[in-house]
C-alpha atoms as a PDB file:
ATOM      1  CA  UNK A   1     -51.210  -3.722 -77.761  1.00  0.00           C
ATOM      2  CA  UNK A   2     -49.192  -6.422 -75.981  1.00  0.00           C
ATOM      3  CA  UNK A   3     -47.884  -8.166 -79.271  1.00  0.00           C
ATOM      4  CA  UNK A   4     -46.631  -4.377 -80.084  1.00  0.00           C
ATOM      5  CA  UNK A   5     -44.990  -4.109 -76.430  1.00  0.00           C
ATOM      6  CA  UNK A   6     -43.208  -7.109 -77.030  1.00  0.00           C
ATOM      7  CA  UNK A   7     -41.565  -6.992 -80.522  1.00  0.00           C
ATOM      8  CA  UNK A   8     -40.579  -3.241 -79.421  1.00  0.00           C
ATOM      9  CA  UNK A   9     -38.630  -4.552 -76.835  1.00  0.00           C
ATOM     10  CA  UNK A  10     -36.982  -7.544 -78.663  1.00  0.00           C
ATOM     11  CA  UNK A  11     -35.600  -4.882 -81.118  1.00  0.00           C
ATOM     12  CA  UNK A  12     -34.306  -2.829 -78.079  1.00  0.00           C
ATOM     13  CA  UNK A  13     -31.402  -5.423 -77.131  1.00  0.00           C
ATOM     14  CA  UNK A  14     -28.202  -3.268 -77.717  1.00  0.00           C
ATOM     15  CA  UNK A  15     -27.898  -4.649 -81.455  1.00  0.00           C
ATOM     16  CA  UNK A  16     -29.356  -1.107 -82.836  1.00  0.00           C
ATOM     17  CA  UNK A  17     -32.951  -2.066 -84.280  1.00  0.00           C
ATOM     18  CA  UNK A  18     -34.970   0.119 -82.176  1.00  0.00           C
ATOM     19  CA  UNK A  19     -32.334   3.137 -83.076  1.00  0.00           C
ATOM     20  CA  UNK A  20     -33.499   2.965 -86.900  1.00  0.00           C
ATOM     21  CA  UNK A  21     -36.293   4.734 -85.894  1.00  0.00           C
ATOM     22  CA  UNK A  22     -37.007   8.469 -84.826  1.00  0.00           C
ATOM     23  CA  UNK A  23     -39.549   8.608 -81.964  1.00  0.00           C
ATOM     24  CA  UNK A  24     -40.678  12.227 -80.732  1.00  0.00           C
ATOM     25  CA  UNK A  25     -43.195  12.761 -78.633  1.00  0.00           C
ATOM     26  CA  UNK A  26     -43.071  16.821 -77.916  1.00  0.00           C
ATOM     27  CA  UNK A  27     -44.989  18.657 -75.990  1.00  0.00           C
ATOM     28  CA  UNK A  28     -48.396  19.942 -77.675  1.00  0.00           C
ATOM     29  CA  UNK A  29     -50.466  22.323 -75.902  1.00  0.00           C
ATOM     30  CA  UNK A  30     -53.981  22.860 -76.830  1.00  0.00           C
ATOM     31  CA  UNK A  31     -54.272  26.025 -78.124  1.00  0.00           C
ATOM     32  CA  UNK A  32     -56.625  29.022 -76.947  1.00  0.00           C
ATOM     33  CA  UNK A  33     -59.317  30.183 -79.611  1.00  0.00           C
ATOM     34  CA  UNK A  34     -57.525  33.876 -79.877  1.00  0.00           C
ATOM     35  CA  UNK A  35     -54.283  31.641 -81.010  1.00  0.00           C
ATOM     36  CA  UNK A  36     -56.300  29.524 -83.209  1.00  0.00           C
ATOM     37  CA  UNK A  37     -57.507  32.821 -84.846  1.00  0.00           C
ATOM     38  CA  UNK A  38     -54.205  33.704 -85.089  1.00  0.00           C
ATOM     39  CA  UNK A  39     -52.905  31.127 -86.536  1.00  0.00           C
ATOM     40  CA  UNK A  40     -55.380  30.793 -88.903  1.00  0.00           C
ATOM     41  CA  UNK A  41     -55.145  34.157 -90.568  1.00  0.00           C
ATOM     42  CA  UNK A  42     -51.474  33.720 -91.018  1.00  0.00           C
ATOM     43  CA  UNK A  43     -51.792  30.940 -93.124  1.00  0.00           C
ATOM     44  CA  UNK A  44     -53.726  32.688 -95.425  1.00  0.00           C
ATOM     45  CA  UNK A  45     -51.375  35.404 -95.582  1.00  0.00           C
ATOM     46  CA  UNK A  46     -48.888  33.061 -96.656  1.00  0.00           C
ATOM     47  CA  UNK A  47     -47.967  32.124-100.284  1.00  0.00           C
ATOM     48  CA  UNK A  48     -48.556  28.179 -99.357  1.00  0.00           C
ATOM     49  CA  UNK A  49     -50.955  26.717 -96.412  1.00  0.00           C
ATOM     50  CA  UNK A  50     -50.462  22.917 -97.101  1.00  0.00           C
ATOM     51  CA  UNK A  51     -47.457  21.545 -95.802  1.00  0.00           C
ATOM     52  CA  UNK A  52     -48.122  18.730 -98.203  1.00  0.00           C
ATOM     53  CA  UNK A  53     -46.767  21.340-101.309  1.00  0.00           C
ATOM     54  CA  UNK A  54     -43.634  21.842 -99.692  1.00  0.00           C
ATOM     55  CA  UNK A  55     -42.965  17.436 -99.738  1.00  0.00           C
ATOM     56  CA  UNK A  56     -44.086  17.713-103.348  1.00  0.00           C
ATOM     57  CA  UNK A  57     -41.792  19.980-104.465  1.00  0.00           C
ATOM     58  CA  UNK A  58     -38.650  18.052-102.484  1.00  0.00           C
ATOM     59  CA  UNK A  59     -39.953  15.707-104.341  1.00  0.00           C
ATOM     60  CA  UNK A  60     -39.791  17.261-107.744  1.00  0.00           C
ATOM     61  CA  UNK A  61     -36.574  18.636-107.728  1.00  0.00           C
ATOM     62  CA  UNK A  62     -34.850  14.909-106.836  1.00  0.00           C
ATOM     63  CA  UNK A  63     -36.131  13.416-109.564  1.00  0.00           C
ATOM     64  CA  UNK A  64     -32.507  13.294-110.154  1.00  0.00           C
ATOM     65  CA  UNK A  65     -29.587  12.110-108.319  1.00  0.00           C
ATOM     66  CA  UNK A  66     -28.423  14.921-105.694  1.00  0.00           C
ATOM     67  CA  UNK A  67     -24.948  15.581-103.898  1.00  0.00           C
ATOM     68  CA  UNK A  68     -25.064  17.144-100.655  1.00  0.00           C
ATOM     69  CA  UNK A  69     -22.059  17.530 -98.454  1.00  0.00           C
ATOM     70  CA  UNK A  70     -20.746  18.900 -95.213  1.00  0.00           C
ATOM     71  CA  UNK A  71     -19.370  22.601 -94.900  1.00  0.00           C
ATOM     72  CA  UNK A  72     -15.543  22.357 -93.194  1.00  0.00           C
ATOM     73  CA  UNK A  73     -17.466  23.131 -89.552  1.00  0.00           C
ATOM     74  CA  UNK A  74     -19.863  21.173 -89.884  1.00  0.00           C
ATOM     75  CA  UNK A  75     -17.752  18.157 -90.763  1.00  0.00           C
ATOM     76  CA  UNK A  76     -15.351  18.593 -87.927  1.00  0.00           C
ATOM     77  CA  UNK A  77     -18.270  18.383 -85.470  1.00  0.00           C
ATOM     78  CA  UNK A  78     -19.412  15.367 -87.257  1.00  0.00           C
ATOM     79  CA  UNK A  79     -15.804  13.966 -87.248  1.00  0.00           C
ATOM     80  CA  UNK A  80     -15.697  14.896 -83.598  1.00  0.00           C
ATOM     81  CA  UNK A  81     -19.015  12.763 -82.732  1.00  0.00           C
ATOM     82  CA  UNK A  82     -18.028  10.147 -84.836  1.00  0.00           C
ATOM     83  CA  UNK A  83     -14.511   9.835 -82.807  1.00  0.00           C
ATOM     84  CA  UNK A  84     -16.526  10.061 -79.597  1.00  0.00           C
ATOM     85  CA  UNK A  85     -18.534   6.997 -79.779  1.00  0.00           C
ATOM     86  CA  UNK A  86     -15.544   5.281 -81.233  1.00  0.00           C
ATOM     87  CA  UNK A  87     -13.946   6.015 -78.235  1.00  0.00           C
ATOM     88  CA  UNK A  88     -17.051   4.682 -76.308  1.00  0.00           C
ATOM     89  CA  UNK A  89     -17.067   1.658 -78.096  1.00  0.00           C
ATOM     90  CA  UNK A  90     -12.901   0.626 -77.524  1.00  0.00           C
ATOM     91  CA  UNK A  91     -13.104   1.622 -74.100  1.00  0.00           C
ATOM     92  CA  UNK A  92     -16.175  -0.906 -73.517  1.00  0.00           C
ATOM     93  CA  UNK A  93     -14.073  -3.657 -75.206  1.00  0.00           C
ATOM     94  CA  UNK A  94     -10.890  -3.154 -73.234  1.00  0.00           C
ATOM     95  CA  UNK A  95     -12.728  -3.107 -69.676  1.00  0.00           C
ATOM     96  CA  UNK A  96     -14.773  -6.039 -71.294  1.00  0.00           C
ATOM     97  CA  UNK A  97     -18.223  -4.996 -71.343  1.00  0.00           C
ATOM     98  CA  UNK A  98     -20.912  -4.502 -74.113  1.00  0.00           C
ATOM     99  CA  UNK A  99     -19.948  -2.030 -76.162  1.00  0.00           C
ATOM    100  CA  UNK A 100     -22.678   0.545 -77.787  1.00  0.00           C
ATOM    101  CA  UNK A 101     -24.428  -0.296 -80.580  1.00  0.00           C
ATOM    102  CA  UNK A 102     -26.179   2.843 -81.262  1.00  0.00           C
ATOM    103  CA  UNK A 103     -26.930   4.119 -84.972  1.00  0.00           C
ATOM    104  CA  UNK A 104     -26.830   8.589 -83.385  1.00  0.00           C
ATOM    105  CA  UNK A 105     -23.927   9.685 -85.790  1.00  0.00           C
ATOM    106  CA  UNK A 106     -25.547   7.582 -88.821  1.00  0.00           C
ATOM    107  CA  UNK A 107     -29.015   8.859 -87.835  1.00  0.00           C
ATOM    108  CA  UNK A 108     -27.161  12.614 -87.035  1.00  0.00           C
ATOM    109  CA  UNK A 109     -26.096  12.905 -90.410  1.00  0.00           C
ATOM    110  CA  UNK A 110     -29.730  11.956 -92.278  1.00  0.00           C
ATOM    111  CA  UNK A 111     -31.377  13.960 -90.004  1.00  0.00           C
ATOM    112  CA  UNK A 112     -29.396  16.925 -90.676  1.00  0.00           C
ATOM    113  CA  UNK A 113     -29.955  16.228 -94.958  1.00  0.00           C
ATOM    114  CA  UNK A 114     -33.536  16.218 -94.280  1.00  0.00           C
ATOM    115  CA  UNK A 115     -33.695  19.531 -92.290  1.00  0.00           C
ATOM    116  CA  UNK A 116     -31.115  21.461 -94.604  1.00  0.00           C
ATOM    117  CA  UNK A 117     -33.277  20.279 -97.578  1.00  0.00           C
ATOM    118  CA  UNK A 118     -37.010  20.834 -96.061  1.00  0.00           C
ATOM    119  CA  UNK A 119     -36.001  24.206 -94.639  1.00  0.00           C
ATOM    120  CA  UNK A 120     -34.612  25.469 -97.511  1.00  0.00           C
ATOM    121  CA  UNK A 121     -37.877  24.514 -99.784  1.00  0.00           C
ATOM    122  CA  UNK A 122     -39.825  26.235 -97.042  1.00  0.00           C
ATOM    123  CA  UNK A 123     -38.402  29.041 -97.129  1.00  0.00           C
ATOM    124  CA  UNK A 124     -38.293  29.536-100.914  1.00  0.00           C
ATOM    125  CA  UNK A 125     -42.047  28.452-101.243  1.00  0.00           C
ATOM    126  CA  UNK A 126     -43.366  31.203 -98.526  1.00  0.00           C
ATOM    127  CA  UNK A 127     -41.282  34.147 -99.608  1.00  0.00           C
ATOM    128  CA  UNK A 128     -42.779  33.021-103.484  1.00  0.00           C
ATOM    129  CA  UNK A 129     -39.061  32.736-104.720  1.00  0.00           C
ATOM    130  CA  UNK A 130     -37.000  29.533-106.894  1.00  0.00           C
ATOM    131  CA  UNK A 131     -36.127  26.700-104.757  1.00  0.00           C
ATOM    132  CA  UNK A 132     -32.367  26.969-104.629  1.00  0.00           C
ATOM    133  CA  UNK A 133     -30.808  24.329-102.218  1.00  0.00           C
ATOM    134  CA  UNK A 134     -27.337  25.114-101.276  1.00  0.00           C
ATOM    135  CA  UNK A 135     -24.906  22.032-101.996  1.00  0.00           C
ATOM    136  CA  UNK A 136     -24.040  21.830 -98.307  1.00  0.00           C
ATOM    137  CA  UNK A 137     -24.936  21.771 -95.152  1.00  0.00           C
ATOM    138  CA  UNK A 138     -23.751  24.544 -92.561  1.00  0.00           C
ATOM    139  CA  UNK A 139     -22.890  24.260 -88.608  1.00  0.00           C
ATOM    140  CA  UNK A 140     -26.007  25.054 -87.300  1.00  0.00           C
ATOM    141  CA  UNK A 141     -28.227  22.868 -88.666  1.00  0.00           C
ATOM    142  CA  UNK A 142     -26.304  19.796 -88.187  1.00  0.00           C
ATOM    143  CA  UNK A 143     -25.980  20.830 -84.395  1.00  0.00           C
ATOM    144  CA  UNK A 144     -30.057  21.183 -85.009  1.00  0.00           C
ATOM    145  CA  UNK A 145     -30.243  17.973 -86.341  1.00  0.00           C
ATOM    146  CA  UNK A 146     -27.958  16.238 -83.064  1.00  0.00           C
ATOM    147  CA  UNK A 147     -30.387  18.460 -80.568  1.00  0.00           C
ATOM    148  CA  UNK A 148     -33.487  16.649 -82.220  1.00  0.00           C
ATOM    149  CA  UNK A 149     -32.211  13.083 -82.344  1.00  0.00           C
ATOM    150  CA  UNK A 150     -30.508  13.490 -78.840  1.00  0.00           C
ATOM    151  CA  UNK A 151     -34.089  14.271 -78.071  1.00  0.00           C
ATOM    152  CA  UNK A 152     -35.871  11.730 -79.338  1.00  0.00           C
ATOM    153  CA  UNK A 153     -33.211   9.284 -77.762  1.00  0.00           C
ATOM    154  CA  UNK A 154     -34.840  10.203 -74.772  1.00  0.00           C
ATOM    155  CA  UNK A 155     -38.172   9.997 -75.820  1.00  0.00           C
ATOM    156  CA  UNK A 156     -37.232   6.008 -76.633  1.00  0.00           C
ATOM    157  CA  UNK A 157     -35.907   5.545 -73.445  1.00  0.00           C
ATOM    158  CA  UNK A 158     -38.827   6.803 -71.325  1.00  0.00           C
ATOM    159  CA  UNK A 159     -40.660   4.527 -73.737  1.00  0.00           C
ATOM    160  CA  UNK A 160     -38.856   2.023 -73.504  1.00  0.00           C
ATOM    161  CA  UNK A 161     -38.694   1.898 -69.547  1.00  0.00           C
ATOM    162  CA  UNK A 162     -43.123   2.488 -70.002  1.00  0.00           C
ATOM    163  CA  UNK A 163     -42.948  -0.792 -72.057  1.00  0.00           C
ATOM    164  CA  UNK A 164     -40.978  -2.494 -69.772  1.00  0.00           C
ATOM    165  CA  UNK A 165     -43.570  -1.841 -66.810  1.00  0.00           C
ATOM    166  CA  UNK A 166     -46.291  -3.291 -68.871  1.00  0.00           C
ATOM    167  CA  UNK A 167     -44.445  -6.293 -69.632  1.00  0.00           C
ATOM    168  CA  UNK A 168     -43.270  -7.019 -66.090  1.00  0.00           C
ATOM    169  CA  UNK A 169     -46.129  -9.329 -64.683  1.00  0.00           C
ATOM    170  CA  UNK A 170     -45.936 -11.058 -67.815  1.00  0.00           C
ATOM    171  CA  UNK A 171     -42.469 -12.179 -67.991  1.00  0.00           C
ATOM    172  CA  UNK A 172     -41.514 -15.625 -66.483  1.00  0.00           C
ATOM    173  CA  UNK A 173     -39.510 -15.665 -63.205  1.00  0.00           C
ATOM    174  CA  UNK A 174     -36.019 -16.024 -64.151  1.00  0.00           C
ATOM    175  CA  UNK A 175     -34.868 -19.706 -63.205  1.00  0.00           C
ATOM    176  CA  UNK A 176     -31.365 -20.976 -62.134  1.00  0.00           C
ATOM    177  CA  UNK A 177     -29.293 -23.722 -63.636  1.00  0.00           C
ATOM    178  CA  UNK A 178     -30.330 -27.064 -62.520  1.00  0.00           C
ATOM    179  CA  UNK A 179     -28.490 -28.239 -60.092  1.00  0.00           C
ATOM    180  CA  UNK A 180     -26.935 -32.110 -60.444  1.00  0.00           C
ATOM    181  CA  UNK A 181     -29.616 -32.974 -57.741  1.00  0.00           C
ATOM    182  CA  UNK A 182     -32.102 -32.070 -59.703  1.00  0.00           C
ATOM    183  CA  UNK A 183     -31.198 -33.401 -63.440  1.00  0.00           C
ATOM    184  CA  UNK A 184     -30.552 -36.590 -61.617  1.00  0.00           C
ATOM    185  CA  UNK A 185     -34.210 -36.323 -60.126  1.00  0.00           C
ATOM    186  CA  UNK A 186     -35.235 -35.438 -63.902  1.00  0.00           C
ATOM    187  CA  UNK A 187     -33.812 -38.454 -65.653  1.00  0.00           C
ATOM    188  CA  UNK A 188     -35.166 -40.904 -63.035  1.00  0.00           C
ATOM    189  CA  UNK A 189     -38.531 -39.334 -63.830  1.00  0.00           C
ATOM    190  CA  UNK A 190     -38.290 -39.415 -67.619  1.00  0.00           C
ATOM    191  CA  UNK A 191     -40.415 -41.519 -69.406  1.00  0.00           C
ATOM    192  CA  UNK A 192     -39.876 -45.050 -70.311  1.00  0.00           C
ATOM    193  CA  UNK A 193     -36.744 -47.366 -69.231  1.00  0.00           C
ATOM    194  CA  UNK A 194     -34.352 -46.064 -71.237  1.00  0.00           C
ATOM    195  CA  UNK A 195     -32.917 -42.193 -71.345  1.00  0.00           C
ATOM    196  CA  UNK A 196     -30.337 -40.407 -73.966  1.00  0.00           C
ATOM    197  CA  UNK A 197     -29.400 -37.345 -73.777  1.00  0.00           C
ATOM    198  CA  UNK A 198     -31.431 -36.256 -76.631  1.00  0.00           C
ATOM    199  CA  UNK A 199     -34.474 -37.850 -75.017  1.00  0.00           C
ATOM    200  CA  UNK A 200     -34.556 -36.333 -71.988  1.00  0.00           C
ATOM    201  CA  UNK A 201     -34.261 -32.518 -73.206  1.00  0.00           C
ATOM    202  CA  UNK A 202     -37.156 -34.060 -75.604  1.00  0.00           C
ATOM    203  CA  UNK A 203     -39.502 -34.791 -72.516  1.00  0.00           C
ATOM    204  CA  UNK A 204     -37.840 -32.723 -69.646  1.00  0.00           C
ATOM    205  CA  UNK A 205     -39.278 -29.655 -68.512  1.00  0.00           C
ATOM    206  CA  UNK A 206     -38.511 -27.174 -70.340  1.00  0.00           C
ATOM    207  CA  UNK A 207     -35.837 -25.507 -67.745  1.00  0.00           C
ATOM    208  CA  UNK A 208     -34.140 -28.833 -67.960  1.00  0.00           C
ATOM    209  CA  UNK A 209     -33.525 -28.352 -72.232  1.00  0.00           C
ATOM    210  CA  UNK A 210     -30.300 -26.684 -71.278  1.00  0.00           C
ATOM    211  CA  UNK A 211     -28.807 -29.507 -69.987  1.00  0.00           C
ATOM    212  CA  UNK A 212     -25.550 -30.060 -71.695  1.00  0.00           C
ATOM    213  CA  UNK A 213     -24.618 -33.887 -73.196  1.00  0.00           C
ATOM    214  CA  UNK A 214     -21.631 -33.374 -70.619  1.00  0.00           C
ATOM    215  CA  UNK A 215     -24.058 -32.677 -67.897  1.00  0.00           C
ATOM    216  CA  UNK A 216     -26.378 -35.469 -68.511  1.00  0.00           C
ATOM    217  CA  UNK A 217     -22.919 -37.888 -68.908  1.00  0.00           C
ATOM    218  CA  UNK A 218     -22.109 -36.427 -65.552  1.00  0.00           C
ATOM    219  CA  UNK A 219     -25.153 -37.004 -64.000  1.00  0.00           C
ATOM    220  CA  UNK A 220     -26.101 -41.276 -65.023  1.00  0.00           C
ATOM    221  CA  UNK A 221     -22.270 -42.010 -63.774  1.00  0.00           C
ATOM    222  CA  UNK A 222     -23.773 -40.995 -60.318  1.00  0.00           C
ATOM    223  CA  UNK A 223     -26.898 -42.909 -60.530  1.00  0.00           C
ATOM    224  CA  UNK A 224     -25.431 -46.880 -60.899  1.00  0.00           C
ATOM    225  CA  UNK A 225     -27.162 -48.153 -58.228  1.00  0.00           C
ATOM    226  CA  UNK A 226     -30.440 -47.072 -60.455  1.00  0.00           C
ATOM    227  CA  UNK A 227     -29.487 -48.193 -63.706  1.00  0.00           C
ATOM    228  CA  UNK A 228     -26.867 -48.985 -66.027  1.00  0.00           C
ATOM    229  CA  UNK A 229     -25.408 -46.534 -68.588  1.00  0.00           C
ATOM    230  CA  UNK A 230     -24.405 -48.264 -72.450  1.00  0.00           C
ATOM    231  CA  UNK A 231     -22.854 -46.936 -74.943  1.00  0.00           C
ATOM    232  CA  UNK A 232     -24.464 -47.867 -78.609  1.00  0.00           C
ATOM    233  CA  UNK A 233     -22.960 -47.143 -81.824  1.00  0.00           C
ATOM    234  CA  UNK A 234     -25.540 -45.938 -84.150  1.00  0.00           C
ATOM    235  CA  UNK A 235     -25.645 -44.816 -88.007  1.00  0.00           C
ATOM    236  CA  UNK A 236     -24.251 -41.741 -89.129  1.00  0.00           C
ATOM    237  CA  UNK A 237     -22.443 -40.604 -86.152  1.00  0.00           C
ATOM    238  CA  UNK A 238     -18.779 -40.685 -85.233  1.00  0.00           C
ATOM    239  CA  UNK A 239     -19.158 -41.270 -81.587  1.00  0.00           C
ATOM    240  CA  UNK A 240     -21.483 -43.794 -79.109  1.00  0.00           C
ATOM    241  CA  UNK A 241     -24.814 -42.846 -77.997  1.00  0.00           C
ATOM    242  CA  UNK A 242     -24.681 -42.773 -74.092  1.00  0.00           C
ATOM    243  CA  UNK A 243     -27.754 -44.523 -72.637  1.00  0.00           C
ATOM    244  CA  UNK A 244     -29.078 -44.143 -69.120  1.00  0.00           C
ATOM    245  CA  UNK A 245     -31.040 -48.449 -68.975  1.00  0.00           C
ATOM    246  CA  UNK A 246     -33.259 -47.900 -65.641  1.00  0.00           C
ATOM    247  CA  UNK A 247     -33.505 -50.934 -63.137  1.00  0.00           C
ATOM    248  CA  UNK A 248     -37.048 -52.879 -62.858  1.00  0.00           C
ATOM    249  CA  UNK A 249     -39.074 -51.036 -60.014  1.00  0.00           C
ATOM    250  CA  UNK A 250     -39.518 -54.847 -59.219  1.00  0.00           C
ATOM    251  CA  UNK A 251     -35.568 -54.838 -58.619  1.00  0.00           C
ATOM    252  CA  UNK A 252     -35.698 -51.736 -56.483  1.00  0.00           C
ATOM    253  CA  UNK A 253     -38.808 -52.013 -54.360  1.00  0.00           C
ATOM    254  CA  UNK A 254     -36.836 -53.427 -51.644  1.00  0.00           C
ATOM    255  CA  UNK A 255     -34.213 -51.288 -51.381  1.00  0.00           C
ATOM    256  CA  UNK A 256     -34.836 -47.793 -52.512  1.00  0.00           C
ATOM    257  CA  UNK A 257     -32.743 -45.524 -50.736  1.00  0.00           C
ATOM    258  CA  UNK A 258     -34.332 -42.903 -48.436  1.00  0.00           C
ATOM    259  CA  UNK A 259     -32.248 -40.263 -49.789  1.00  0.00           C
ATOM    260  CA  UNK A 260     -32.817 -40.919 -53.025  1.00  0.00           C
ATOM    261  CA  UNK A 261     -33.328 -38.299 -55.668  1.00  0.00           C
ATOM    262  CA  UNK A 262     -36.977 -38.960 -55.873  1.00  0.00           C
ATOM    263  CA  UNK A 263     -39.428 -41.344 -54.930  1.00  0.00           C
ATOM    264  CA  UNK A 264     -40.444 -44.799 -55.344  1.00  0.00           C
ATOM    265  CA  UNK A 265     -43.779 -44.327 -56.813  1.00  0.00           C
ATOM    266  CA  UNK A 266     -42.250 -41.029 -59.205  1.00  0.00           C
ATOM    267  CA  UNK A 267     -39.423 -43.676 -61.026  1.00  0.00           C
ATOM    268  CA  UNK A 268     -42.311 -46.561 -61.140  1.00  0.00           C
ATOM    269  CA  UNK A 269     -44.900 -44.416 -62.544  1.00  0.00           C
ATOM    270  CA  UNK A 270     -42.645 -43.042 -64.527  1.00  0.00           C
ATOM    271  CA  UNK A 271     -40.483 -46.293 -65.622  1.00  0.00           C
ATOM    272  CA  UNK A 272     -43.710 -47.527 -67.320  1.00  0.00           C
ATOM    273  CA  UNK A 273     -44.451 -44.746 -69.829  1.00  0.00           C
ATOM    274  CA  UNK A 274     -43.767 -44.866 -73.027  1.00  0.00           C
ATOM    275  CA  UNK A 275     -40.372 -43.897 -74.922  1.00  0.00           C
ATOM    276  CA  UNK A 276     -40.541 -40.520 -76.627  1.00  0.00           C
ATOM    277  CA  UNK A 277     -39.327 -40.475 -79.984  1.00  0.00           C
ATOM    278  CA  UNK A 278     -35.901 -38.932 -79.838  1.00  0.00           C
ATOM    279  CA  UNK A 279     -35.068 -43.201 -79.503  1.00  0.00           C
ATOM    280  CA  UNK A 280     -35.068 -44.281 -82.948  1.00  0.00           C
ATOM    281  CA  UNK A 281     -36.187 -47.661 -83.917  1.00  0.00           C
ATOM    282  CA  UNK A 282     -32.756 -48.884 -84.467  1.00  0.00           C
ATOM    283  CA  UNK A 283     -31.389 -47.978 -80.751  1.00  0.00           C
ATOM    284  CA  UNK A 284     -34.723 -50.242 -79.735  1.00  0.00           C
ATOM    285  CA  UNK A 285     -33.480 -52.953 -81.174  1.00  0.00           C
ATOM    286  CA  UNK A 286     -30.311 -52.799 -79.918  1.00  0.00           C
ATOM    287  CA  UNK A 287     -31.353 -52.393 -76.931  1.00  0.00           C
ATOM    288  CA  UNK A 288     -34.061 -54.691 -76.897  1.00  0.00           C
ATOM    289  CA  UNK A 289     -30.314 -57.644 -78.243  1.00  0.00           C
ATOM    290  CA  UNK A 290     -29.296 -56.385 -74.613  1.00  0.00           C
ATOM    291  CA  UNK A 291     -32.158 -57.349 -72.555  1.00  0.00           C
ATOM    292  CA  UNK A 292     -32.873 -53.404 -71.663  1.00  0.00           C
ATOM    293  CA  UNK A 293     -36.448 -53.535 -73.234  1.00  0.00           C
END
C-alpha cells in the first residue's frame, strides 16, 4: 500500500500527472431486498441486461474512423472554460506564482465524447432501435460531462489530502541549509588529509551534498590556520581543482583553538581515514610532489 501512496503523490506535483486520470468515488448505498426485487425485474423487462453489449456495440460501429464535433452552444461554453483557465494561468505568471497545470478542459472535452456516444448506444439498444449517433455533441451533456469531472476533482483532492496523512510520519524532517559553521565543521571531519569539493559531497552527510563548489571555496579560505588550500591542474578540465591539505594533528595538538569548529579528537580521528575515491590517482601524486600525503 505504501509504495502506491507514494508514487500517487509524486505524480500530484502541479505538473498534471495525477489529472490524466478520472477518480470517482460516489456514494453507493446498499440496497433494501424490495429494491433489489425491483431492480431485478426491470432488467428483464429490458431489451439488453449486460452493460457489457452496450461497450461491444461502441465498439463495432468505430471500427472506422469517427468525427464528432461541438454544437455552436456547446462550443462557446467550451471556449468560455478554455479562456478561463487561460486567464488563471497569466494571472499566476504576472503576480509570479505557479501557475495551474491542470488537464479539466482537455479531460472536459473526452469526457463529454464518451457520454454523448455511450448514451446514445444505450438508448438505441433498450428501446430495440438502430444505433444512430448524432455527429455532435449538444449543451447539456458537455455541462454533464464538466459536473462529473469537477466532481471527481474533488474526489482526488480528498484523496490526495488521505494520502498525505498516511505519508506524514514517514517523511524526513525538512532540514535547513548548512550554515558556514557547520560545512566548515564537515570538511574538518572528512576523511583523509586532503578534501575537494567533489570529495566531500562524496563522504558528507547527505544534507551536506548541496553544498555548492562556491560554498566549499568559501568555506577552506576561513580555515588557514587548519590547513592549506592548493590549486592543481588536472586532465581534462579547463580550470584548477581547489584542495583543502589538512595540518598534522601532531602540528595542532598544541594549539587547537577552543572555539574551533570541532574537536581535537573529531579532525584526528578523522585526519587518519582513508581518501574516498572522488581523488583520482593522478591528484595523489601530485599531491604526494607537494609533501601533502
Amino acid at each position: 500500500m505504501l509504495p502506491l501512496v507514494k508514487l500517487m503523490t509524486v505524480m500530484e506535483q502541479g505538473q498534471g500527472l495525477f489529472d490524466r486520470f478520472i477518480l470517482t468515488a460516489p456514494m453507493c448505498l446498499r440496497p433494501t431486498p424490495e429494491e433489489t426485487s425491483a431492480a431485478i425485474q426491470t432488467l428483464k423487462g429490458m431489451d439488453i441486461s449486460d452493460v457489457g453489449i452496450v461497450y461491444e456495440t461502441i465498439f463495432d460501429l468505430h471500427l472506422q474512423e469517427q468525427m464528432y464535433t461541438l454544437d455552436n452552444e456547446a462550443q462557446k461554453l467550451y471556449t468560455d472554460l478554455n479562456k478561463a483557465f487561460i486567464d488563471d494561468i497569466n494571472e499566476a505568471l504576472l503576480n509570479g506564482t505557479v501557475p495551474p497545470r491542470s488537464k479539466k478542459v482537455d479531460i472536459v472535452g473526452r469526457i463529454a465524447l464518451s457520454v454523448h456516444v455511450f448514451d446514445a448506444v444505450a438508448r438505441a439498444l433498450l428501446s430495440g432501435e438502430n444505433c444512430d449517433i448524432a455527429p455532435s455533441i449538444n449543451h447539456h451533456t458537455l455541462k454533464s460531462a464538466l459536473a462529473l469531472v469537477e466532481f471527481s476533482d474533488c474526489q482526488k483532492t480528498i484523496l490526495i489530502d488521505a494520502l498525505d496523512e498516511i505519508l506524514l510520519p514517514t517523511r524526513d524532517d525538512v532540514k535547513a541549509q548548512p550554515s558556514l559553521e557547520e560545512v566548515q565543521e564537515a570538511i574538518l571531519t572528512s576523511p583523509g588529509p586532503v578534501t575537494t569539493a567533489r570529495s566531500f559531497k562524496q563522504g558528507a552527510p547527505r544534507h551536506y551534498r548541496s553544498t555548492t563548489s562556491a560554498e566549499f571555496s568559501k568555506a577552506i579560505e576561513g580555515m588557514l590556520d587548519y590547513g592549506t588550500v592548493l590549486g592543481i591542474r588536472v586532465p581534462r578540465r579547463a580550470s584548477k581543482v581547489q584542495v583543502f591539505c589538512k595540518k598534522s594533528p601532531d602540528v595542532l595538538q598544541e594549539r587547537w583553538p577552543s572555539d574551533a569548529p570541532c574537536s581535537f579528537q573529531s579532525y584526528s580521528g578523522a585526519f587518519k581515514k582513508n581518501l574516498p575515491t572522488a581523488i583520482s590517482d593522478y591528484m595523489k601524486i601530485e599531491l604526494n610532489k607537494k609533501g601533502f600525503l
